[in-house]
PDB file of N, CA and C in Angstrom:
ATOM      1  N   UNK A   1     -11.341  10.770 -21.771  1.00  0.00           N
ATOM      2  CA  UNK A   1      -9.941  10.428 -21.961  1.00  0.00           C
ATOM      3  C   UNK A   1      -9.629   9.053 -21.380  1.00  0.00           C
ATOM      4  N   UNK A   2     -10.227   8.641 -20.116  1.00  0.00           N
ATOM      5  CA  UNK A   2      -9.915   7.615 -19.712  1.00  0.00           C
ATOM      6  C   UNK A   2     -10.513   6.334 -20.092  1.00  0.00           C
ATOM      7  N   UNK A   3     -11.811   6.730 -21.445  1.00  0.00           N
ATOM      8  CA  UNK A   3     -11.808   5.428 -22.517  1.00  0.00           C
ATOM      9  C   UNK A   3     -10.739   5.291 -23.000  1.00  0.00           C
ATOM     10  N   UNK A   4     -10.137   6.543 -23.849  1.00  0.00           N
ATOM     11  CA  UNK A   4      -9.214   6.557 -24.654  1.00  0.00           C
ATOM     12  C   UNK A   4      -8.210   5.727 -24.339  1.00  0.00           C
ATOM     13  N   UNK A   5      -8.003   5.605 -22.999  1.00  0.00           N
ATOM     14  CA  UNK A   5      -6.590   5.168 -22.580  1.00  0.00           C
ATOM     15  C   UNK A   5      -6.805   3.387 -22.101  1.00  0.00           C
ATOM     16  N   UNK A   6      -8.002   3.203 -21.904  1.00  0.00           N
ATOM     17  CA  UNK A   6      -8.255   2.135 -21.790  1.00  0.00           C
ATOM     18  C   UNK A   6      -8.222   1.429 -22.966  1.00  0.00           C
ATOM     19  N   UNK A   7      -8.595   1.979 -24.316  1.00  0.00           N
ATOM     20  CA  UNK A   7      -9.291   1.599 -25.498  1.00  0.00           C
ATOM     21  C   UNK A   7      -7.720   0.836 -25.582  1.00  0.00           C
ATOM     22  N   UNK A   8      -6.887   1.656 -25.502  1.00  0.00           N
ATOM     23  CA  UNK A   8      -5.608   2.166 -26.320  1.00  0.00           C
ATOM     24  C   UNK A   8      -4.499   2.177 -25.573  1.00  0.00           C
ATOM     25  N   UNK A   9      -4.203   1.212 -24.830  1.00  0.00           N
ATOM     26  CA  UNK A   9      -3.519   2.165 -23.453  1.00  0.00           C
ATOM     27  C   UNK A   9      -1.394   2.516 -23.943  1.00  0.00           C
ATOM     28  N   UNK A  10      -1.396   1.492 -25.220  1.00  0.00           N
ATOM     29  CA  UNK A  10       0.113   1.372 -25.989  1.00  0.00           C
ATOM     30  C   UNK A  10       0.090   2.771 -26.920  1.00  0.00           C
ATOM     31  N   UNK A  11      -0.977   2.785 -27.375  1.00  0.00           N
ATOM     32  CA  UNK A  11      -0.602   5.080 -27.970  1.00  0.00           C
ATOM     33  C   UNK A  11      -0.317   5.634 -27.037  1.00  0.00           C
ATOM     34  N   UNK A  12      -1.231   6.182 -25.434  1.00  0.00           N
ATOM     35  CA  UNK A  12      -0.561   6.507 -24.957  1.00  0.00           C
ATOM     36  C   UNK A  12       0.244   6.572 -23.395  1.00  0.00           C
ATOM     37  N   UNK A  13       0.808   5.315 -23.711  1.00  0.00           N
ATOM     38  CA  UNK A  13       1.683   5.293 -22.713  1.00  0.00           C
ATOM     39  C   UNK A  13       2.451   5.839 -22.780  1.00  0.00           C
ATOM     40  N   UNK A  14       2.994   6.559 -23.370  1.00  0.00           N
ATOM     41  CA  UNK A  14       4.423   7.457 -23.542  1.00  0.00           C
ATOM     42  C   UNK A  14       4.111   8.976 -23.283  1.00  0.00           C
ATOM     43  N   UNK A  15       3.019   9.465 -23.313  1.00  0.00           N
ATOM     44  CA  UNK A  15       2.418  10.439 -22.693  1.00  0.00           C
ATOM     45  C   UNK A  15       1.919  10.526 -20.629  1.00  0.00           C
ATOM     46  N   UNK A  16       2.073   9.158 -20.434  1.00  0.00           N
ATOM     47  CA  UNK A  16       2.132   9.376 -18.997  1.00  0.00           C
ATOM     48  C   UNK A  16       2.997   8.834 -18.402  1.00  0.00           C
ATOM     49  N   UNK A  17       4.502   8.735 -19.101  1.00  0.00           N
ATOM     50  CA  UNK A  17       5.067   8.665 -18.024  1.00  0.00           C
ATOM     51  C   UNK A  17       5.716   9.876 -16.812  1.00  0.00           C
ATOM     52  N   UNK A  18       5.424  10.694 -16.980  1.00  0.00           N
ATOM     53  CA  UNK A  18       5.850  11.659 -15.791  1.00  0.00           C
ATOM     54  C   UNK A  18       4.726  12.901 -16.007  1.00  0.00           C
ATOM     55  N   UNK A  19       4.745  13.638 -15.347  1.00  0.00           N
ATOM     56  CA  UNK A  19       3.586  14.675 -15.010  1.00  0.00           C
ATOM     57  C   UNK A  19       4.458  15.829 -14.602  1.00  0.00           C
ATOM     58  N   UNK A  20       3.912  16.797 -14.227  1.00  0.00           N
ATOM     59  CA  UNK A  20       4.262  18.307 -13.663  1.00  0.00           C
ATOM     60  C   UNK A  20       2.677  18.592 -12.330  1.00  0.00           C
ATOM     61  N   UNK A  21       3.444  18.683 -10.683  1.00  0.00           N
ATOM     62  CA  UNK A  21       2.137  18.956 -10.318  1.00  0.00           C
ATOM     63  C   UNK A  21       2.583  20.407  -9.753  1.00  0.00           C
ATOM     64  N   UNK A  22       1.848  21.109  -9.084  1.00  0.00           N
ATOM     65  CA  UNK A  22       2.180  22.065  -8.754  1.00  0.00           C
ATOM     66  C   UNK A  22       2.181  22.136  -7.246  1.00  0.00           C
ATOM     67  N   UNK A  23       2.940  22.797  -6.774  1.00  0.00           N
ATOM     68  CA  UNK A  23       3.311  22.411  -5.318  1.00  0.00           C
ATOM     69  C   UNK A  23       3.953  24.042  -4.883  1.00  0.00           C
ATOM     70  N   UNK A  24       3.955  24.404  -3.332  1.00  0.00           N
ATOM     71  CA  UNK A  24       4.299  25.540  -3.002  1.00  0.00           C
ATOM     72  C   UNK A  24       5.545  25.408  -3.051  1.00  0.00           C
ATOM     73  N   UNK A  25       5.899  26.511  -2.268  1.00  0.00           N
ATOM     74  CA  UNK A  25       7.667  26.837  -2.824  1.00  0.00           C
ATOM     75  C   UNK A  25       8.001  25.837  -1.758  1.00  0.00           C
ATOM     76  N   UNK A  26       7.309  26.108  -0.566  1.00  0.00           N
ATOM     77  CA  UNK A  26       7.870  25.328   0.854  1.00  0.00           C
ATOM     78  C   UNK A  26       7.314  23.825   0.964  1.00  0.00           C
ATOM     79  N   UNK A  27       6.424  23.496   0.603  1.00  0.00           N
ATOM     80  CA  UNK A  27       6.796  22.218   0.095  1.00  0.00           C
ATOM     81  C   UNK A  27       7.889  21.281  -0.866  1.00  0.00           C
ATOM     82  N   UNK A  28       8.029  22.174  -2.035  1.00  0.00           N
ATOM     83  CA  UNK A  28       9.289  21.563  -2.865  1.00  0.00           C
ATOM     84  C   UNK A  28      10.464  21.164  -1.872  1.00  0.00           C
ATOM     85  N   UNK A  29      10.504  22.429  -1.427  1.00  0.00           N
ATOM     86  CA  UNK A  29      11.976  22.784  -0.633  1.00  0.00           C
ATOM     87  C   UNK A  29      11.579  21.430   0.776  1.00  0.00           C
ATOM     88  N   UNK A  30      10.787  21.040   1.145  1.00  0.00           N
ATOM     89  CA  UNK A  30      10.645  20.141   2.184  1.00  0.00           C
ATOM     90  C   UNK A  30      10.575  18.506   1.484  1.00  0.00           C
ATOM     91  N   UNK A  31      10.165  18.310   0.546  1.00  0.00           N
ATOM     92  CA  UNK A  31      10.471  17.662  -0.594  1.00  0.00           C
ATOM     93  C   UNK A  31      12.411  17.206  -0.669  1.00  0.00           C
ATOM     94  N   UNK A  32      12.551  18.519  -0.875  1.00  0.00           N
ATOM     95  CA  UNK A  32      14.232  18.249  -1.005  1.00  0.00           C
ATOM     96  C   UNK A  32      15.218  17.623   0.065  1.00  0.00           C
ATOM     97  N   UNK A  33      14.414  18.890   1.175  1.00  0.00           N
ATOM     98  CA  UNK A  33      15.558  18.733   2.223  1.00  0.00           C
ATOM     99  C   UNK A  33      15.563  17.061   2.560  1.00  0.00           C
ATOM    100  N   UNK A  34      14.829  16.653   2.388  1.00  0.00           N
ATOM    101  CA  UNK A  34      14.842  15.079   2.633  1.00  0.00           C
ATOM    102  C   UNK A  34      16.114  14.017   2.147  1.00  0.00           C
ATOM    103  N   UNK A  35      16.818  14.947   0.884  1.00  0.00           N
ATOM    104  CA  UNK A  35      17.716  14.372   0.694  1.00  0.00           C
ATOM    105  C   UNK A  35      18.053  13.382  -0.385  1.00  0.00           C
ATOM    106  N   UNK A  36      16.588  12.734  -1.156  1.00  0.00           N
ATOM    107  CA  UNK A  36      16.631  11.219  -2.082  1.00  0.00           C
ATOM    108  C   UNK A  36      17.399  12.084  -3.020  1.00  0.00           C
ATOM    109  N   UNK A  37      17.625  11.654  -4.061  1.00  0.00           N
ATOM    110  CA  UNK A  37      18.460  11.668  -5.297  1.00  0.00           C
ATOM    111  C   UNK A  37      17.914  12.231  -5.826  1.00  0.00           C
ATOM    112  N   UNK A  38      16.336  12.124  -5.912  1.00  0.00           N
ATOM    113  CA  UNK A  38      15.272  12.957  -7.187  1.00  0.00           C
ATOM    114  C   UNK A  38      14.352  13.310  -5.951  1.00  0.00           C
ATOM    115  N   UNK A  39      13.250  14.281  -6.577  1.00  0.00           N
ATOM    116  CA  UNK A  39      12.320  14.519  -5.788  1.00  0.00           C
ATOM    117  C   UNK A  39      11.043  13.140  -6.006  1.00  0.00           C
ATOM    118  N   UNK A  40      11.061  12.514  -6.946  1.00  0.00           N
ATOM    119  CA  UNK A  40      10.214  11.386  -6.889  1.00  0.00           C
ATOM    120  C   UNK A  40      10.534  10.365  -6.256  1.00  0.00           C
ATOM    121  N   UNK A  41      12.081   9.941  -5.897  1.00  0.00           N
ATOM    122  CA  UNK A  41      12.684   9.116  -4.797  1.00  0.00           C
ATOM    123  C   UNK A  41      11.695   9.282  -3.507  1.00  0.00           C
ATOM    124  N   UNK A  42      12.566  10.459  -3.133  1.00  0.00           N
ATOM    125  CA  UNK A  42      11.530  10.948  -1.420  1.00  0.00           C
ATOM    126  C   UNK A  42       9.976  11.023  -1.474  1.00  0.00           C
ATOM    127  N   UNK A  43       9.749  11.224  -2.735  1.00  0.00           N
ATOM    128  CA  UNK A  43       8.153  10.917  -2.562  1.00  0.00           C
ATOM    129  C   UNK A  43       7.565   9.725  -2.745  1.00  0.00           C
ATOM    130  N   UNK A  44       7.846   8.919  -3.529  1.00  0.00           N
ATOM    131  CA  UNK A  44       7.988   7.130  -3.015  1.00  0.00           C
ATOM    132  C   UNK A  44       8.458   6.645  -1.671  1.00  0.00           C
ATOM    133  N   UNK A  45       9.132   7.036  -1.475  1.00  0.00           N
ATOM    134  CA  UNK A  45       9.319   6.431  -0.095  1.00  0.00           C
ATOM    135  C   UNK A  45       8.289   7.251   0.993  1.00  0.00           C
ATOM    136  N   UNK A  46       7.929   8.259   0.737  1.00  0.00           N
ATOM    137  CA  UNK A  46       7.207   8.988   1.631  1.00  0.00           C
ATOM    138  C   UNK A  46       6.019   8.042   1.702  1.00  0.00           C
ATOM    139  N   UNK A  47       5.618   8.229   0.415  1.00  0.00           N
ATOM    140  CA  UNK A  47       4.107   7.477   0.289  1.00  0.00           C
ATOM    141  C   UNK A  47       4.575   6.096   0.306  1.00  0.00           C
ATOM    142  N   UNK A  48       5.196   5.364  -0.060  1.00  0.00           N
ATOM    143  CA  UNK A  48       5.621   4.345   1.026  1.00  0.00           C
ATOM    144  C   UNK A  48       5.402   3.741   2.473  1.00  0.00           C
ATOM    145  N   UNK A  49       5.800   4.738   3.186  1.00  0.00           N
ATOM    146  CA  UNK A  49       5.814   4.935   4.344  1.00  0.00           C
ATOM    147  C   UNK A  49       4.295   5.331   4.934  1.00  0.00           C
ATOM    148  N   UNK A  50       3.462   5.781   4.078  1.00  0.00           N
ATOM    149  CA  UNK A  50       2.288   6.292   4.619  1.00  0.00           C
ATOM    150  C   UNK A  50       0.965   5.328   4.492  1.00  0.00           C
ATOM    151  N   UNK A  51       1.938   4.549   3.287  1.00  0.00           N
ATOM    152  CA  UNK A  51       0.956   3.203   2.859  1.00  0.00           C
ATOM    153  C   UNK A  51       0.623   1.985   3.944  1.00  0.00           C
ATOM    154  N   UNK A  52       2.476   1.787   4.432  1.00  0.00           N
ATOM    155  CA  UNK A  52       2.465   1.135   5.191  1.00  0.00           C
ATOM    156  C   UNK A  52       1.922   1.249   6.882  1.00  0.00           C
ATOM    157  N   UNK A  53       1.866   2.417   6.748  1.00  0.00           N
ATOM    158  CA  UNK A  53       1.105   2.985   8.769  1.00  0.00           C
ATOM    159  C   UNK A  53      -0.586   3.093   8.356  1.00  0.00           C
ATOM    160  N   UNK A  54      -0.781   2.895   7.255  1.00  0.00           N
ATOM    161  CA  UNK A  54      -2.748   2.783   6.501  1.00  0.00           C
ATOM    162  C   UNK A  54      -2.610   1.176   7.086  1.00  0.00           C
ATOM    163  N   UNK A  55      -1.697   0.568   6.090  1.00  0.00           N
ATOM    164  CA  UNK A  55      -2.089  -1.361   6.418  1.00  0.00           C
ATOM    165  C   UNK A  55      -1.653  -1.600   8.166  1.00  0.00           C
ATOM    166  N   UNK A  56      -0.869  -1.322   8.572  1.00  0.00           N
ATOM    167  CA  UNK A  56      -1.499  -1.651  10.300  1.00  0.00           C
ATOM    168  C   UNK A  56      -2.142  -1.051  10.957  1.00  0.00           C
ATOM    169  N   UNK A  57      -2.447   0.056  10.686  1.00  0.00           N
ATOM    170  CA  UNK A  57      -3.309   0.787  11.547  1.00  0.00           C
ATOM    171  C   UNK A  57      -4.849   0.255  11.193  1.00  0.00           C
ATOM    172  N   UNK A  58      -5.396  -0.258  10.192  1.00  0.00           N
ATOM    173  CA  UNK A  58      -5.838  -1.548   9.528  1.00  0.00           C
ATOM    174  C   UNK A  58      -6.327  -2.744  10.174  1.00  0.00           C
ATOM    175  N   UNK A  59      -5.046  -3.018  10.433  1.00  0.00           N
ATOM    176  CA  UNK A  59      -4.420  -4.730  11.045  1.00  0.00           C
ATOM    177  C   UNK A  59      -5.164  -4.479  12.331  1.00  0.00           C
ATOM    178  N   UNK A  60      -4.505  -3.156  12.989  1.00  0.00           N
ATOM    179  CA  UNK A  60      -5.146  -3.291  14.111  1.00  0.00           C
ATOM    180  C   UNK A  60      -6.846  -3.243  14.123  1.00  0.00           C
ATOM    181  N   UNK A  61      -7.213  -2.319  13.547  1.00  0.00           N
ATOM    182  CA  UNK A  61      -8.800  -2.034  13.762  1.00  0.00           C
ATOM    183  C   UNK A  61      -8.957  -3.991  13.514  1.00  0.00           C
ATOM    184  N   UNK A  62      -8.670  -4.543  12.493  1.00  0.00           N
ATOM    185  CA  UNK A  62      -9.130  -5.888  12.651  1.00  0.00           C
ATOM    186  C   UNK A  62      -8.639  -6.944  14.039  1.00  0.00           C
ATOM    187  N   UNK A  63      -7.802  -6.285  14.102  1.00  0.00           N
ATOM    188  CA  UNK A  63      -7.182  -7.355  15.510  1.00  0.00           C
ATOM    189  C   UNK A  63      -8.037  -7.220  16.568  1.00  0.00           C
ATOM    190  N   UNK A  64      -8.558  -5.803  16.304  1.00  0.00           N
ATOM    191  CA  UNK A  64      -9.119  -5.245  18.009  1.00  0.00           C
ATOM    192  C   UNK A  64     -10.775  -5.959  17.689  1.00  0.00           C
ATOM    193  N   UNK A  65     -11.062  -6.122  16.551  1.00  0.00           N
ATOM    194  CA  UNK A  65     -12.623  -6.061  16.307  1.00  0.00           C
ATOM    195  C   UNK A  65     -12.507  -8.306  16.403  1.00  0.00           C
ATOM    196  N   UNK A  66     -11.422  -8.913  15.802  1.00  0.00           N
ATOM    197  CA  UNK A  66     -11.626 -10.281  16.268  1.00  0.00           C
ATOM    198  C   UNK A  66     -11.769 -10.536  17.582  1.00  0.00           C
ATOM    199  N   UNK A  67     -11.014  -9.720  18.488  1.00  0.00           N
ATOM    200  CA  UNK A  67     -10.781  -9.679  20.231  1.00  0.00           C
ATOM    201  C   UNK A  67     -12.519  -9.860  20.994  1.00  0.00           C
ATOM    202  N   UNK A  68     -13.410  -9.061  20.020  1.00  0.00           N
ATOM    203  CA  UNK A  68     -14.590  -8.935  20.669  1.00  0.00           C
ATOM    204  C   UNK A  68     -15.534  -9.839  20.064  1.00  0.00           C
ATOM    205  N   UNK A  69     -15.091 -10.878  19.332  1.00  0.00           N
ATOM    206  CA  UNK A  69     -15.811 -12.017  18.951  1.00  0.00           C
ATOM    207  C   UNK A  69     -16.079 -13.289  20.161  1.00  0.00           C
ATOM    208  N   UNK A  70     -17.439 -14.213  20.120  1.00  0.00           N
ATOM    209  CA  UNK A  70     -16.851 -14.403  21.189  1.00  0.00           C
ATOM    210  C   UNK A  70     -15.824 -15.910  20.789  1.00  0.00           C
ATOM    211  N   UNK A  71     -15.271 -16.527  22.036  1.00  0.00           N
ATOM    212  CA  UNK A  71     -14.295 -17.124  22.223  1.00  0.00           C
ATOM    213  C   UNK A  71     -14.444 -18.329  21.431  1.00  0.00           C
ATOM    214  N   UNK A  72     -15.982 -18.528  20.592  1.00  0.00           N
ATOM    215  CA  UNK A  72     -15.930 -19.720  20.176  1.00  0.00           C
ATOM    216  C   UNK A  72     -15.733 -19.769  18.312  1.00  0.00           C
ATOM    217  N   UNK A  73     -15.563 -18.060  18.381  1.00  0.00           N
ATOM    218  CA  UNK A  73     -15.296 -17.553  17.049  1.00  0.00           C
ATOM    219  C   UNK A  73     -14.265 -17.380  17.044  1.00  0.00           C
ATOM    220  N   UNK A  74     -13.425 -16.811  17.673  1.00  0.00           N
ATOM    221  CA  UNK A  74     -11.826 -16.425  18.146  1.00  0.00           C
ATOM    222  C   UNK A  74     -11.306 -18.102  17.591  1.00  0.00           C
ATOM    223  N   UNK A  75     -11.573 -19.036  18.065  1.00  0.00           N
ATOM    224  CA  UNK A  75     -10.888 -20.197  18.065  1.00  0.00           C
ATOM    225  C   UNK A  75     -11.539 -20.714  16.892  1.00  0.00           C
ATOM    226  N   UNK A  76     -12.763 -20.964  15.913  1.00  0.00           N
ATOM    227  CA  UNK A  76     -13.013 -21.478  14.922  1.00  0.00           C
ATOM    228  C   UNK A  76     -11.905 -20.677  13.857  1.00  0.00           C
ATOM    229  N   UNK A  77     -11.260 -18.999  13.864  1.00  0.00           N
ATOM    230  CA  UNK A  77     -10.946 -18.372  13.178  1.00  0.00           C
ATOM    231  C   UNK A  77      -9.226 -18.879  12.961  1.00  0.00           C
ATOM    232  N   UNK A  78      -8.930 -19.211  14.517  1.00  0.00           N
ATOM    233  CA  UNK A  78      -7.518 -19.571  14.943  1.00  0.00           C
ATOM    234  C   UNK A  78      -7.062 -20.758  14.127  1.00  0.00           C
ATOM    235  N   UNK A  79      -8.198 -21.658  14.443  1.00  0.00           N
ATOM    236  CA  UNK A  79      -8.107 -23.243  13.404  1.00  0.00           C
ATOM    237  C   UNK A  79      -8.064 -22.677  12.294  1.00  0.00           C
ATOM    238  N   UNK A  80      -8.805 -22.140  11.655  1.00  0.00           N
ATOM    239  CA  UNK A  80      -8.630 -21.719   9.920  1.00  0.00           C
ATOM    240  C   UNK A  80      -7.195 -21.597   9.665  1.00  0.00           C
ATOM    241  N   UNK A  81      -6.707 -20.558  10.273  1.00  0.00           N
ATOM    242  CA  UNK A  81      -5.542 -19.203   9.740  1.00  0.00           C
ATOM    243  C   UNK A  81      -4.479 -20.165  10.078  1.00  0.00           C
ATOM    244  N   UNK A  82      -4.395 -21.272  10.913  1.00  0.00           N
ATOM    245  CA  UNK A  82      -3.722 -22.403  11.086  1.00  0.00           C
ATOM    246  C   UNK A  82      -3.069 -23.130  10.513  1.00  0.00           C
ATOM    247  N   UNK A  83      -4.764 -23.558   9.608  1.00  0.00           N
ATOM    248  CA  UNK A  83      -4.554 -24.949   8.754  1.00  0.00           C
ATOM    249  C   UNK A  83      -4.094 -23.984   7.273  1.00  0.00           C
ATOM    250  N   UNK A  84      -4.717 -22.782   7.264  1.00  0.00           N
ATOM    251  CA  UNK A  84      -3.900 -22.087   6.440  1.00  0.00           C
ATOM    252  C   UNK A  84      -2.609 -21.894   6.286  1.00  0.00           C
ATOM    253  N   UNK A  85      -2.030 -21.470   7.176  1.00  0.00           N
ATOM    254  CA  UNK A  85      -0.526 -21.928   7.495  1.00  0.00           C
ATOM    255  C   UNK A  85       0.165 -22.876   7.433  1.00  0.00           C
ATOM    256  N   UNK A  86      -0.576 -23.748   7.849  1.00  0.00           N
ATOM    257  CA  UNK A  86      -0.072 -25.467   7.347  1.00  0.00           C
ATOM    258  C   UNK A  86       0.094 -25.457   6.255  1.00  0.00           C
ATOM    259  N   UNK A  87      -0.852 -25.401   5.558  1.00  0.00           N
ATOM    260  CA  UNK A  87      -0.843 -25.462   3.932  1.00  0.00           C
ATOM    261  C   UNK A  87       0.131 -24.763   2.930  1.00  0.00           C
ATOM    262  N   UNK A  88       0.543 -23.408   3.601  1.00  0.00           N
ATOM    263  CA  UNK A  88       1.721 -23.019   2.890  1.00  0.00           C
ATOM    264  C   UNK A  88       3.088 -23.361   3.397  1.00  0.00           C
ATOM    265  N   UNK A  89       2.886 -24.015   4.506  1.00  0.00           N
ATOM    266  CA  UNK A  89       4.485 -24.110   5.255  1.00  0.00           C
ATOM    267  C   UNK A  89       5.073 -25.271   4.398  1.00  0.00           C
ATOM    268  N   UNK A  90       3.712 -26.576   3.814  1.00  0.00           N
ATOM    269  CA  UNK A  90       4.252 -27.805   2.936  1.00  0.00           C
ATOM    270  C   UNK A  90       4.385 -27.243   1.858  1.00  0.00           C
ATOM    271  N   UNK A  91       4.035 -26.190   1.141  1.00  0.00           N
ATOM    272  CA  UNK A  91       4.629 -25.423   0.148  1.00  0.00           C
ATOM    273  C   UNK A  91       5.565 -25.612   0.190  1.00  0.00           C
ATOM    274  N   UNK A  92       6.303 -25.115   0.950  1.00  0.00           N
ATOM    275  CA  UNK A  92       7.682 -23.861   1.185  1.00  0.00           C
ATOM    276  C   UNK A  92       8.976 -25.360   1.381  1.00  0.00           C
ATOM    277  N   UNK A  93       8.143 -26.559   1.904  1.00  0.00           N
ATOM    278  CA  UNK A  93       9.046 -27.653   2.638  1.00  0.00           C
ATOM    279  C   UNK A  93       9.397 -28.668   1.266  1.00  0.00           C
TER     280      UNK A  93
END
């Protein structure tokens, strides 16, 4: 199927836009109590939210793993991300 959809993906796009998954009763209902407008609201933002604590929790494992480079890598890395910065700040100017 997932040639098919590659082959083809304008037939059927109109076949995926929404799904049915199956979920317990007490999940729905925890789903709800949350409050969004739809139940796909609160679940975007949920997974949202879960995306975003993946990318720093991330950030950190990399922050902690540059820390143990030694000091002459720390600072070749510092100059880079720098002049990188430079480079978009005359963008922006």
């Amino acid at each position: 199927m997932a040639d098919l959809v590659a082959a083809a993906p304008e037939v059927y796009r109109g076949y995926m836009d929404s799904t049915t998954i199956k979920v317990s009763v007490a999940t729905r209902d925890r789903i709800r109590s949350f409050g969004g407008a739809t139940h796909e609201e609160t679940i975007i933002e949920a997974l949202d939210l879960l995306d975003a604590r993946e990318f720093w929790a991330e950030a950190d494992v990399a922050a902690a793993f540059v820390k143990t480079l030694p000091a002459e890598e720390q600072a070749r890395r510092k100059a880079e991300m720098d002049e990188l910065d430079a480079a978009f700040d005359a963008l922006d100017g």
